[in-house]
PDB file of N, CA and C in Angstrom:
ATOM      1  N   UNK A   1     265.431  39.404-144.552  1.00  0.00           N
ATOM      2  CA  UNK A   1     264.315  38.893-143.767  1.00  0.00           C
ATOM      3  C   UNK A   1     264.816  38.186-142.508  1.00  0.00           C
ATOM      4  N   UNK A   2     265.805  37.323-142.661  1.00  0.00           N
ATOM      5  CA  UNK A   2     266.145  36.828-141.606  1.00  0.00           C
ATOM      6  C   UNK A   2     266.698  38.218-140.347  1.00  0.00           C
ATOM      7  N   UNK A   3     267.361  39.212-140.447  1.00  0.00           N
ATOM      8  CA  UNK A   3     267.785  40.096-139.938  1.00  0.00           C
ATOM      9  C   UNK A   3     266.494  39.596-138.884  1.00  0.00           C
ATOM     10  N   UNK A   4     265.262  40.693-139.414  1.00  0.00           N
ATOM     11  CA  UNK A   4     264.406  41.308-139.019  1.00  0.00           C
ATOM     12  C   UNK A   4     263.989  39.760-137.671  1.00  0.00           C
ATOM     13  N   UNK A   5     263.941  38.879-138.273  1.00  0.00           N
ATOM     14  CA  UNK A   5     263.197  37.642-137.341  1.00  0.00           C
ATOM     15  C   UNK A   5     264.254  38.048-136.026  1.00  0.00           C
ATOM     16  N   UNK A   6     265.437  37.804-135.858  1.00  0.00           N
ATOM     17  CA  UNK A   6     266.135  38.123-135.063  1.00  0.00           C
ATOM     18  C   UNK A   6     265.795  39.120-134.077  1.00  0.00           C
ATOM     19  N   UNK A   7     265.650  40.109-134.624  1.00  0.00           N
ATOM     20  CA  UNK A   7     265.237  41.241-133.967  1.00  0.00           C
ATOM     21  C   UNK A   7     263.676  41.354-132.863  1.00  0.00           C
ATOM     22  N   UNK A   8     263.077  40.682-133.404  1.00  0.00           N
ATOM     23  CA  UNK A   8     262.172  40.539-132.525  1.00  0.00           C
ATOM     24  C   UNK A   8     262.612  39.312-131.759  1.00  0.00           C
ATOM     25  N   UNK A   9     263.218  38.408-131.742  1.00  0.00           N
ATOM     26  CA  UNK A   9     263.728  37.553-130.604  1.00  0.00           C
ATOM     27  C   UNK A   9     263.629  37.761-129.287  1.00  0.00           C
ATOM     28  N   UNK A  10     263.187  37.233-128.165  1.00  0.00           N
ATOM     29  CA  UNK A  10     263.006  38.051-127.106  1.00  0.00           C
ATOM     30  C   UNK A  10     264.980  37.229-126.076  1.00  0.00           C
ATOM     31  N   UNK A  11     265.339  38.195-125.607  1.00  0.00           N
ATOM     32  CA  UNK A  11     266.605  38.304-125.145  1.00  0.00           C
ATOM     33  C   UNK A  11     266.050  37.239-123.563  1.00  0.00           C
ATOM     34  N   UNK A  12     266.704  36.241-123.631  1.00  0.00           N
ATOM     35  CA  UNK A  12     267.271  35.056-122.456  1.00  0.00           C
ATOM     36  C   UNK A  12     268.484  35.229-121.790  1.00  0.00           C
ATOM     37  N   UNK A  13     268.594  34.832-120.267  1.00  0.00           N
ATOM     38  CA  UNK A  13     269.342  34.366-119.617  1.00  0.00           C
ATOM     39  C   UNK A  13     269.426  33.154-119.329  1.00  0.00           C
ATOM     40  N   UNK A  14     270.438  32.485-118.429  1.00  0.00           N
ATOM     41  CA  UNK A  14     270.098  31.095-118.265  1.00  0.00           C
ATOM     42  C   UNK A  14     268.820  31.245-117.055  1.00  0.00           C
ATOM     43  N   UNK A  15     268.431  32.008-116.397  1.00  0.00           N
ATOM     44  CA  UNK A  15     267.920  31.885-115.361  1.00  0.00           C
ATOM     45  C   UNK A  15     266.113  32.678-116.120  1.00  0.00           C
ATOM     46  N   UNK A  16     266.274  33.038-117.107  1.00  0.00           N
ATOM     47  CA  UNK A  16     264.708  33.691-117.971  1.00  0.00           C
ATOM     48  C   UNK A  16     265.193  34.568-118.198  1.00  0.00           C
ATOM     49  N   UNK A  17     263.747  35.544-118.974  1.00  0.00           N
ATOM     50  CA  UNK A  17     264.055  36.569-119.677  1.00  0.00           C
ATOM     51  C   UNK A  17     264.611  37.646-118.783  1.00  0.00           C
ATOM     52  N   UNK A  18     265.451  38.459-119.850  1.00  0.00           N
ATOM     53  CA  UNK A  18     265.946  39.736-119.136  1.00  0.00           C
ATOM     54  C   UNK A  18     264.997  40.994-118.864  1.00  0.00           C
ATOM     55  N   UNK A  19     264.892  41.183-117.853  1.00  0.00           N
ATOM     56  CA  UNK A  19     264.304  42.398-116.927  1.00  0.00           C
ATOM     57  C   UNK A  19     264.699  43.384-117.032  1.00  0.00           C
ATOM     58  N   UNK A  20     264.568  44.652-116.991  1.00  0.00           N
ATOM     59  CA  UNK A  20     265.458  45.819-116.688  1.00  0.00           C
ATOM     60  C   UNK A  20     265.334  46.010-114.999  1.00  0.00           C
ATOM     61  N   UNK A  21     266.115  46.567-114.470  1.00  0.00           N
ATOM     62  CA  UNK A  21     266.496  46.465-113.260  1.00  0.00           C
ATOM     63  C   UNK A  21     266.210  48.426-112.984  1.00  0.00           C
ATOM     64  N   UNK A  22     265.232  48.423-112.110  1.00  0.00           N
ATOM     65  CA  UNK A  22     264.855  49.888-112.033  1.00  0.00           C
ATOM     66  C   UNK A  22     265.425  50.107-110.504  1.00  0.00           C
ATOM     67  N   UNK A  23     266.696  51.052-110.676  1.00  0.00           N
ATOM     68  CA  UNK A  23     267.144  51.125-108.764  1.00  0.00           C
ATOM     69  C   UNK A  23     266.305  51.830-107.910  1.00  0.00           C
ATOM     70  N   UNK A  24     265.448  53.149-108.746  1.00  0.00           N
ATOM     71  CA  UNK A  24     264.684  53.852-107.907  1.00  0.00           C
ATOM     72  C   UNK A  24     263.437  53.645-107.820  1.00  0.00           C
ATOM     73  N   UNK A  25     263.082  51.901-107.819  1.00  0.00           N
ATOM     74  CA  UNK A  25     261.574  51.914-107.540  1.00  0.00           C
ATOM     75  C   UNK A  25     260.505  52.493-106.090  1.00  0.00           C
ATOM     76  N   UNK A  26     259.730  53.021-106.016  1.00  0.00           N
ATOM     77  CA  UNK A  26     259.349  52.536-104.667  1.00  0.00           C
ATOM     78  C   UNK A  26     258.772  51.335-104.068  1.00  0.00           C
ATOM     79  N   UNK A  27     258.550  51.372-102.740  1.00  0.00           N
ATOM     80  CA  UNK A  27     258.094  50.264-102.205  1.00  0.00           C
ATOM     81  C   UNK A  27     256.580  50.051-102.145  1.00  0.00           C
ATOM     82  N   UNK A  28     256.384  49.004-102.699  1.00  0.00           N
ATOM     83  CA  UNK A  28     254.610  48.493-102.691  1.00  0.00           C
ATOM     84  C   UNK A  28     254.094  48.333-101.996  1.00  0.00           C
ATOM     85  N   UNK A  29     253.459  48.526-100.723  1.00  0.00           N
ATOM     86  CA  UNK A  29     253.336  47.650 -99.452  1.00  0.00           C
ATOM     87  C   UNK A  29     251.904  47.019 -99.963  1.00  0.00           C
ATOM     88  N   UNK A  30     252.103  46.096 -98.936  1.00  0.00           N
ATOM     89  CA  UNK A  30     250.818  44.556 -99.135  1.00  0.00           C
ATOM     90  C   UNK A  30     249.778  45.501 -98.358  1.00  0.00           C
ATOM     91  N   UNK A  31     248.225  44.708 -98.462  1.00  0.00           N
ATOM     92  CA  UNK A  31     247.394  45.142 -97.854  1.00  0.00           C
ATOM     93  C   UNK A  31     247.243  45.261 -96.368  1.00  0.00           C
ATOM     94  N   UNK A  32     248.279  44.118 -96.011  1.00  0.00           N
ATOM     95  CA  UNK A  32     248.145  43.441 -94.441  1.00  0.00           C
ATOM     96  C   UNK A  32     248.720  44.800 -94.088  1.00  0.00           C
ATOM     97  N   UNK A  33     249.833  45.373 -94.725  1.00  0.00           N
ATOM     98  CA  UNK A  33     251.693  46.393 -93.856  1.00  0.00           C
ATOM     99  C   UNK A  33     250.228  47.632 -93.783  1.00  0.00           C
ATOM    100  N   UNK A  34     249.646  47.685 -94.831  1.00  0.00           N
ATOM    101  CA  UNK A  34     248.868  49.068 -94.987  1.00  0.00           C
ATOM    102  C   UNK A  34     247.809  49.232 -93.462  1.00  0.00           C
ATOM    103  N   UNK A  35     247.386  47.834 -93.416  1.00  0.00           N
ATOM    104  CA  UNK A  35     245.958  48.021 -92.393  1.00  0.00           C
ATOM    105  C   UNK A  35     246.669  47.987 -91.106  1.00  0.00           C
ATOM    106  N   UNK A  36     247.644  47.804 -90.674  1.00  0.00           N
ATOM    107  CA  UNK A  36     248.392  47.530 -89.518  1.00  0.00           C
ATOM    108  C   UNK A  36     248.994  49.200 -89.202  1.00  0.00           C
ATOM    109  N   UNK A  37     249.711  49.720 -90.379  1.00  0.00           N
ATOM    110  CA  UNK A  37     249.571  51.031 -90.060  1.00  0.00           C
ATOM    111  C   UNK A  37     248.432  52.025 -89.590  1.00  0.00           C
ATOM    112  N   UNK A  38     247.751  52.098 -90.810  1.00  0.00           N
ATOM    113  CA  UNK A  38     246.520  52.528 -90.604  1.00  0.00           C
ATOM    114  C   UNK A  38     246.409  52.516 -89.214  1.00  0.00           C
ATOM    115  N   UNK A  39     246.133  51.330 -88.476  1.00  0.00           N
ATOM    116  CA  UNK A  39     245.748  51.289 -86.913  1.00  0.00           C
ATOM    117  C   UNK A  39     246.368  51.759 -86.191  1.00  0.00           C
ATOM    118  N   UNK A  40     247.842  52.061 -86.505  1.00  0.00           N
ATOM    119  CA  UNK A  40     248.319  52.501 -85.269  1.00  0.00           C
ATOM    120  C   UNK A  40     248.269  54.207 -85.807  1.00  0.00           C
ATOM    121  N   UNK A  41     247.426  54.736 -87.104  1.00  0.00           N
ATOM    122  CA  UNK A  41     247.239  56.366 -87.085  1.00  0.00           C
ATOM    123  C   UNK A  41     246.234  55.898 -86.200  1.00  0.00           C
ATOM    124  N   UNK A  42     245.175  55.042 -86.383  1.00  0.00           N
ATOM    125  CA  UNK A  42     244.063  55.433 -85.844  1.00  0.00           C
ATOM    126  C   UNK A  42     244.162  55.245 -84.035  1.00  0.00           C
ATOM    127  N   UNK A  43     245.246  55.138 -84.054  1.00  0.00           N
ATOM    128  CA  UNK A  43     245.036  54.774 -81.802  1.00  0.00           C
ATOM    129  C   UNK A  43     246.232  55.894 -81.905  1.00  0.00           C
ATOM    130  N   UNK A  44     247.113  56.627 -82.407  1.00  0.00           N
ATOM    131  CA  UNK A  44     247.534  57.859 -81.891  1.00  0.00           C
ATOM    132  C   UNK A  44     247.138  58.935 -82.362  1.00  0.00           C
ATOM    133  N   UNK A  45     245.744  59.056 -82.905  1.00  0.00           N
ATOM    134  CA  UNK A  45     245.330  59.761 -83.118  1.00  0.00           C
ATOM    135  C   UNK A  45     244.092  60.222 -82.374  1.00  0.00           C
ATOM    136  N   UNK A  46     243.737  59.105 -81.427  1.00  0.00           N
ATOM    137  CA  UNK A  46     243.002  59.078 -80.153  1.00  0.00           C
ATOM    138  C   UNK A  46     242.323  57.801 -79.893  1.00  0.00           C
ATOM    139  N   UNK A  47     241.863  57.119 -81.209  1.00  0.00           N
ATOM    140  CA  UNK A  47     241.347  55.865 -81.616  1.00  0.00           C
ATOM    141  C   UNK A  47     239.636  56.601 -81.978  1.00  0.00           C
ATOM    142  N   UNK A  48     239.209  57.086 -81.748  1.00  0.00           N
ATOM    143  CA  UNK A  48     237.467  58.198 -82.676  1.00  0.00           C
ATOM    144  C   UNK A  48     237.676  57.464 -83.810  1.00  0.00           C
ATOM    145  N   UNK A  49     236.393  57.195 -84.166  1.00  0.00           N
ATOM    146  CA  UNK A  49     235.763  56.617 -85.121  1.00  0.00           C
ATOM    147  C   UNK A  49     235.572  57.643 -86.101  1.00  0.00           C
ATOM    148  N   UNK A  50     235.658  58.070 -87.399  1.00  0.00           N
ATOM    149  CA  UNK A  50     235.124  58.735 -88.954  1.00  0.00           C
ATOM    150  C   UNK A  50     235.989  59.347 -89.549  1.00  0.00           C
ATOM    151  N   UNK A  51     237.431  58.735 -89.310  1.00  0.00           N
ATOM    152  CA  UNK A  51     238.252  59.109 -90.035  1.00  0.00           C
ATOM    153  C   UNK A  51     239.415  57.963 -90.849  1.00  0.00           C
ATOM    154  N   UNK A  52     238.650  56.721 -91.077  1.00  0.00           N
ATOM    155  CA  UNK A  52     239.323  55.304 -91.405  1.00  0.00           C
ATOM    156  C   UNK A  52     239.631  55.261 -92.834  1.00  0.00           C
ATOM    157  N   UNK A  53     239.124  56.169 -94.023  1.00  0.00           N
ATOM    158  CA  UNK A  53     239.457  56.264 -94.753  1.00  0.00           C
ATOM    159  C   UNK A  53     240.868  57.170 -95.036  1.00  0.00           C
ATOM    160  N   UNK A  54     240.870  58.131 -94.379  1.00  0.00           N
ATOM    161  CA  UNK A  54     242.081  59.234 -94.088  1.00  0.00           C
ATOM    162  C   UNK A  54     243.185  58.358 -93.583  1.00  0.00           C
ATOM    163  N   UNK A  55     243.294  57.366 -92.384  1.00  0.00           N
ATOM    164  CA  UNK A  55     244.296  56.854 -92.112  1.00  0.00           C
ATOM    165  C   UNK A  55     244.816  55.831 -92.849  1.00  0.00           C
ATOM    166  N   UNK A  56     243.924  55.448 -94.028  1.00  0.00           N
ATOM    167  CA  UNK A  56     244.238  54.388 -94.620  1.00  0.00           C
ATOM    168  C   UNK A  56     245.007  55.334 -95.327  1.00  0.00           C
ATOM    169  N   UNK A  57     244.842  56.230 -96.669  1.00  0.00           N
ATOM    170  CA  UNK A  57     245.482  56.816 -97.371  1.00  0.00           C
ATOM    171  C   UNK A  57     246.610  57.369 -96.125  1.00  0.00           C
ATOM    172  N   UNK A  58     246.809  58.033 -95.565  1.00  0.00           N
ATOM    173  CA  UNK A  58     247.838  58.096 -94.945  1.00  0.00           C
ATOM    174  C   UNK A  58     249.299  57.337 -94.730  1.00  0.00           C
ATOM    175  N   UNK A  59     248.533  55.732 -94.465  1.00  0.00           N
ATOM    176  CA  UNK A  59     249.091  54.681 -93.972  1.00  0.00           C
ATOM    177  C   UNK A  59     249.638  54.176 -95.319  1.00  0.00           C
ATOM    178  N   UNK A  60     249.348  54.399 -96.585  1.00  0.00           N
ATOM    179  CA  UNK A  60     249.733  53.909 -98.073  1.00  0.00           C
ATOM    180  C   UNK A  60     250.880  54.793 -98.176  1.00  0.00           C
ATOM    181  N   UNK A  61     250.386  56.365 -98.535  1.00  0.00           N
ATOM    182  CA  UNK A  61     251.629  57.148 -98.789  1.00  0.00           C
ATOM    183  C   UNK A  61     252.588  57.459 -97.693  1.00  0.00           C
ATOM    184  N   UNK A  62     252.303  57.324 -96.722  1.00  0.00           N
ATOM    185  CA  UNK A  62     253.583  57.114 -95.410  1.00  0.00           C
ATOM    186  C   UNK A  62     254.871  55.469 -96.069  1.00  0.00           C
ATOM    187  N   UNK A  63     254.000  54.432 -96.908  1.00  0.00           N
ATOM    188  CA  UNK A  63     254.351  53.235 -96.743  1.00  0.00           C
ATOM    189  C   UNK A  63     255.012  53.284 -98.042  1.00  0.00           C
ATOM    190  N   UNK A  64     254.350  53.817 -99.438  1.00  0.00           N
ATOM    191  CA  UNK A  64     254.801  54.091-100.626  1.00  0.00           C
ATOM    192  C   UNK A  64     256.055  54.726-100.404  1.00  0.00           C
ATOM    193  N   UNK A  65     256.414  55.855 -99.710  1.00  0.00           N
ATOM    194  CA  UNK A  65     257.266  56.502 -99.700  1.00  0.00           C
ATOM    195  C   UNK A  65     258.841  56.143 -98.800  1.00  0.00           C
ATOM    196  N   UNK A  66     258.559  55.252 -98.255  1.00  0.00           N
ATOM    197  CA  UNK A  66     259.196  54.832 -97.341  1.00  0.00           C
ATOM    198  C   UNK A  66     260.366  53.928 -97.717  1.00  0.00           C
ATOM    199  N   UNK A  67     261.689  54.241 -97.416  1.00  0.00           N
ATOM    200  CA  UNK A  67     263.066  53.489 -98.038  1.00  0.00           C
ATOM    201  C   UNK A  67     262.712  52.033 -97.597  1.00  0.00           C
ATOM    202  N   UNK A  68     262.739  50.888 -98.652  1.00  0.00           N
ATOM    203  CA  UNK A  68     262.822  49.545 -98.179  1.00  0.00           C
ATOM    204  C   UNK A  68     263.971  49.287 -97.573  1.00  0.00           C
ATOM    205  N   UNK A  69     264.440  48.407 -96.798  1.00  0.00           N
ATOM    206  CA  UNK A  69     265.862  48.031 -96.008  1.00  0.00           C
ATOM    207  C   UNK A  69     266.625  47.492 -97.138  1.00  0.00           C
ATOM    208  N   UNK A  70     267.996  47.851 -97.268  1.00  0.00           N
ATOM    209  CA  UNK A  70     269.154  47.282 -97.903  1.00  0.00           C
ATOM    210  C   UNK A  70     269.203  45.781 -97.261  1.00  0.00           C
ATOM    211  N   UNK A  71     269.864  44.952 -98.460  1.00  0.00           N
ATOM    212  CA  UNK A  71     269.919  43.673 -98.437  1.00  0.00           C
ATOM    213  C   UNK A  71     271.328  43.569 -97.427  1.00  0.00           C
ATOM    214  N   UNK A  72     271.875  44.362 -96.928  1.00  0.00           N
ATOM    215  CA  UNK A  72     273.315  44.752 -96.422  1.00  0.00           C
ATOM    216  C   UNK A  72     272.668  44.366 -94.969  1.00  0.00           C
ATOM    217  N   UNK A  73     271.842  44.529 -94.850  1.00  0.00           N
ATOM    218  CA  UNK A  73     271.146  45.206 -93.588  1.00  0.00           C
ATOM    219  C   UNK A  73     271.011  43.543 -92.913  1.00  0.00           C
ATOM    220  N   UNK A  74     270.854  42.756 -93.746  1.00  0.00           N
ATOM    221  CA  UNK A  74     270.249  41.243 -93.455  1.00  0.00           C
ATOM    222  C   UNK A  74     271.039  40.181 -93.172  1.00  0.00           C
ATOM    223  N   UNK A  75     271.180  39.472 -92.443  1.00  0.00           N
ATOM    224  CA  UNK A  75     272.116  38.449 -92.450  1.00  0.00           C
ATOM    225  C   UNK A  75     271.736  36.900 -91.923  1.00  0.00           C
ATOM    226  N   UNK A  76     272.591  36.073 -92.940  1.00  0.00           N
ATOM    227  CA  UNK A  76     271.575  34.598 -93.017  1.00  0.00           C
ATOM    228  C   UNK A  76     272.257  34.120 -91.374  1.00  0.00           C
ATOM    229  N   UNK A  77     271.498  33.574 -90.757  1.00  0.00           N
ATOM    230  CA  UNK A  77     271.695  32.759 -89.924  1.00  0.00           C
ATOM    231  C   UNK A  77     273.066  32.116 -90.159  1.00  0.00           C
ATOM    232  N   UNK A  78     273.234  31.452 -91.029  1.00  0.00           N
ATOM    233  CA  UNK A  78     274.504  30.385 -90.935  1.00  0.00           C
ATOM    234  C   UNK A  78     275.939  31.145 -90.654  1.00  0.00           C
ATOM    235  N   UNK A  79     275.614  32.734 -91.366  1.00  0.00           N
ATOM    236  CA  UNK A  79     276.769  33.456 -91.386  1.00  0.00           C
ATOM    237  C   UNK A  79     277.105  34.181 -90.144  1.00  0.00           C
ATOM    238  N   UNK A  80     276.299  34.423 -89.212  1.00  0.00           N
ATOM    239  CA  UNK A  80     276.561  34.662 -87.933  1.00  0.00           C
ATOM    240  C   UNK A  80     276.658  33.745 -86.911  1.00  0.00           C
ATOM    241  N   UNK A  81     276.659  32.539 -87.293  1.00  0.00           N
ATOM    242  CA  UNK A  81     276.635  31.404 -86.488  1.00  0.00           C
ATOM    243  C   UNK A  81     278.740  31.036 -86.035  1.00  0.00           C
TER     244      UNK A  81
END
């Protein structure tokens, strides 16, 4: 019996529980990244009005699909100082 209690134990770090770490997620974008795209389908696309639903979906799977930037890519202030 004791085994079994164990086993359901949920697995800790010092920092919380353990996560699995998925490398090939995609990227989520927020509502704000989505509507900001969106606008710029909708002004090179002439800016015409009755197609705001199309650029939205557009503006998601253009954004879903899209490589997030490597953390390589970033650099803190202090370290280029």
């Amino acid at each position: 019996m004791e085994l079994k209690e164990k086993r359901n134990e949920t697995l800790k770090s010092p920092t919380g529980p353990i996560q699995p770490h998925a490398e090939n997620t995609n990227h989520a974008p927020g509502l704000e990244e989505i509507r900001l795209r969106a606008d710029e389908i909708h002004i090179e696309r002439g800016g015409f009005p009755g197609n705001e639903l199309d650029d939205w979906l557009q503006a998601e799977r253009e954004l879903q699909h899209a490589t997030p930037p490597k953390k390589e890519q970033f650099r803190v202030a202090s370290e280029t100082a």
